[in-house]
Protein backbone atom coordinates (compact mmCIF):
# COMPACT_ATOMS: atom_id res chain seq x y z
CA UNK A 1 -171.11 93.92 17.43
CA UNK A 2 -169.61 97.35 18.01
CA UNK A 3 -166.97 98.83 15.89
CA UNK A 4 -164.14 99.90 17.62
CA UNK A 5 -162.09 100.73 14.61
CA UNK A 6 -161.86 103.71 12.75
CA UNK A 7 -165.00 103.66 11.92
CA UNK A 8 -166.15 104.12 15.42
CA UNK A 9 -167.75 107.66 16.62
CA UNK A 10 -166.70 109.69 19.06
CA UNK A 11 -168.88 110.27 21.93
CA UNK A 12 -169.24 113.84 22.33
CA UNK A 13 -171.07 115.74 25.33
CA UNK A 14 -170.53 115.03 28.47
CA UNK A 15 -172.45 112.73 31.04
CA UNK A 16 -175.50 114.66 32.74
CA UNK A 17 -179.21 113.34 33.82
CA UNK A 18 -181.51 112.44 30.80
CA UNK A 19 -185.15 113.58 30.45
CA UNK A 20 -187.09 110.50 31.35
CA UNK A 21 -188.19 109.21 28.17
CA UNK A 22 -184.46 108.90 27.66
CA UNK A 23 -183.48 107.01 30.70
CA UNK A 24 -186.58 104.65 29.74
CA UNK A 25 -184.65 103.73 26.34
CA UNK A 26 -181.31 103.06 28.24
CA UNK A 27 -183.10 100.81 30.86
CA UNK A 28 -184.66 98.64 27.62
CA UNK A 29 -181.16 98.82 25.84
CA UNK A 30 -179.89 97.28 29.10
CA UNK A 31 -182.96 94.50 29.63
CA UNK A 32 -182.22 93.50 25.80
CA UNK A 33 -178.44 92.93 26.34
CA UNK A 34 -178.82 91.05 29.97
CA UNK A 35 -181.80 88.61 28.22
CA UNK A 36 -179.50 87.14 25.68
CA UNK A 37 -176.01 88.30 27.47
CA UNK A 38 -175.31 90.14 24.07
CA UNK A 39 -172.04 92.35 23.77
CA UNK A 40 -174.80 95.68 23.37
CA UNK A 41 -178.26 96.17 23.59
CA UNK A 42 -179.99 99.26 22.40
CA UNK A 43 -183.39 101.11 21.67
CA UNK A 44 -185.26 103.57 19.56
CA UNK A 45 -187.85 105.34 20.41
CA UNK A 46 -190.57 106.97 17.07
CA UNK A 47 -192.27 109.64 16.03
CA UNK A 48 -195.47 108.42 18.11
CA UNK A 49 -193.51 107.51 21.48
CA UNK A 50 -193.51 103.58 20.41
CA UNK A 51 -190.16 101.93 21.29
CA UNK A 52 -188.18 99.16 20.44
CA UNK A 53 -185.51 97.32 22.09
CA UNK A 54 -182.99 94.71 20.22
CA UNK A 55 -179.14 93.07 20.99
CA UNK A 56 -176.26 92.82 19.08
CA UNK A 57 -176.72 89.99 16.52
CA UNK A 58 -173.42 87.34 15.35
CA UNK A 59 -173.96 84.61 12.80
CA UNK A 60 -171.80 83.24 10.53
CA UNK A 61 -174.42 84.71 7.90
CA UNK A 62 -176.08 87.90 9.78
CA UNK A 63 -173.66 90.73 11.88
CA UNK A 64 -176.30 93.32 13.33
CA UNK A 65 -175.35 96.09 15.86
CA UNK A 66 -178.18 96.30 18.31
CA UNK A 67 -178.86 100.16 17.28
CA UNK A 68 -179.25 98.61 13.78
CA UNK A 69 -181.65 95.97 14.81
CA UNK A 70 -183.38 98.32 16.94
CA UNK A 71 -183.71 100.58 13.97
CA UNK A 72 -184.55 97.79 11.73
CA UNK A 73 -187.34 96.68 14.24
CA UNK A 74 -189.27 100.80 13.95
CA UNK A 75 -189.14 100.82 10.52
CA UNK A 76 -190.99 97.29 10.51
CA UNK A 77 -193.40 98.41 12.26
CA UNK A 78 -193.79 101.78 9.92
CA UNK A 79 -191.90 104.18 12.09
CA UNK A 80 -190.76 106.91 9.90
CA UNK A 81 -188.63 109.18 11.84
CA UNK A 82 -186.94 108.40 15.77
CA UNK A 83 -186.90 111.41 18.29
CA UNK A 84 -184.08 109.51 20.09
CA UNK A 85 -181.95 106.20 20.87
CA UNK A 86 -179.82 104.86 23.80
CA UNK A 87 -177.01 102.37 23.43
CA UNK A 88 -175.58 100.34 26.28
CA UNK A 89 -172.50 98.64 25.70
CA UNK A 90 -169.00 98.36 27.30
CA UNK A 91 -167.21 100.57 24.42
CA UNK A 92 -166.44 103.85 24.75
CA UNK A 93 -167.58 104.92 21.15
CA UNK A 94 -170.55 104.42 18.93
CA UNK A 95 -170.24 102.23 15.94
CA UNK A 96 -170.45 104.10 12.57
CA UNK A 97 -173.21 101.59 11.04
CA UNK A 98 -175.44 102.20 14.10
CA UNK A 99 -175.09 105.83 13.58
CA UNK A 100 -176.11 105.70 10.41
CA UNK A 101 -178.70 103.50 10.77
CA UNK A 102 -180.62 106.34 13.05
CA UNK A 103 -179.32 109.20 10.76
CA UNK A 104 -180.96 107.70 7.66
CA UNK A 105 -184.83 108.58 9.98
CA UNK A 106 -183.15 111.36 12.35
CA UNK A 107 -180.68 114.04 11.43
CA UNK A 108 -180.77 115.45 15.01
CA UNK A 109 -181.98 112.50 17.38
CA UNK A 110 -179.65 112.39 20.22
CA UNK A 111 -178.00 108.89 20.67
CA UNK A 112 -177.17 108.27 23.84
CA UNK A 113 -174.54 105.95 24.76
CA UNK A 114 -174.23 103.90 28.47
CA UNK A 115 -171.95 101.75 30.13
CA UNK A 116 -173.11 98.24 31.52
CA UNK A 117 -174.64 99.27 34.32
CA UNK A 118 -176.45 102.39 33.34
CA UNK A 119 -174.45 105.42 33.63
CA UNK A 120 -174.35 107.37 30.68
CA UNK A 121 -170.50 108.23 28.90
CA UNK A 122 -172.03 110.71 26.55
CA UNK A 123 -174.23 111.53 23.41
CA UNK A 124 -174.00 111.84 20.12
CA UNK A 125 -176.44 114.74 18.62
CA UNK A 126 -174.93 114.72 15.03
């Protein structure tokens, strides 16, 4: 589930077209959040163009943001580095363990944050 605490990262940049490959990533993040009705969806895309869509996760046991299950997801399948990742969700800031989750295979990858229905708030390049 997102983090809107103070843990939660600023979105910095402001809204503007996104290179196609891009938009692709926020039209998965929003398929994976509609499927289940999840609070976020997100995707990831690798070092060889493969991508990988996932939603939030909530169990009593198991709390996943969908950028970390998204993450999780390309590094089970033996990506080693993302060129980029799109989250669609109806907060206004990135959660700090999704973040990181992408940092730990991509200093630079922008991470692009959407509302509901598409339009993107911002993204994150650091």
């Amino acid at each position: 589930m997102p983090d809107t605490s103070e843990e939660a990262v600023p979105v910095v940049g402001s809204p503007e077209t996104l290179p196609a490959e891009d938009a692709k990533l926020v039209t998965l993040a929003r398929s994976a959040r509609a499927r289940v009705s999840a609070v976020e969806g997100a995707a990831v895309r690798d070092q060889d163009g493969r991508t990988y869509a996932a939603a939030s996760v909530a169990l009593p046991s198991l709390t996943l943001t969908a950028l970390q299950l998204a993450v999780a997801s390309a590094v089970a399948a033996g990506a080693s580095r993302l060129e980029a990742a799109a989250v669609v969700s109806e907060a206004s800031t990135l959660d700090a363990a999704g973040q990181a989750a992408v940092r730990d295979l991509a200093v630079e990858a922008p991470i692009h944050l959407a509302a509901p229905d598409g339009s993107l708030l911002g993204t994150v390049v650091e």
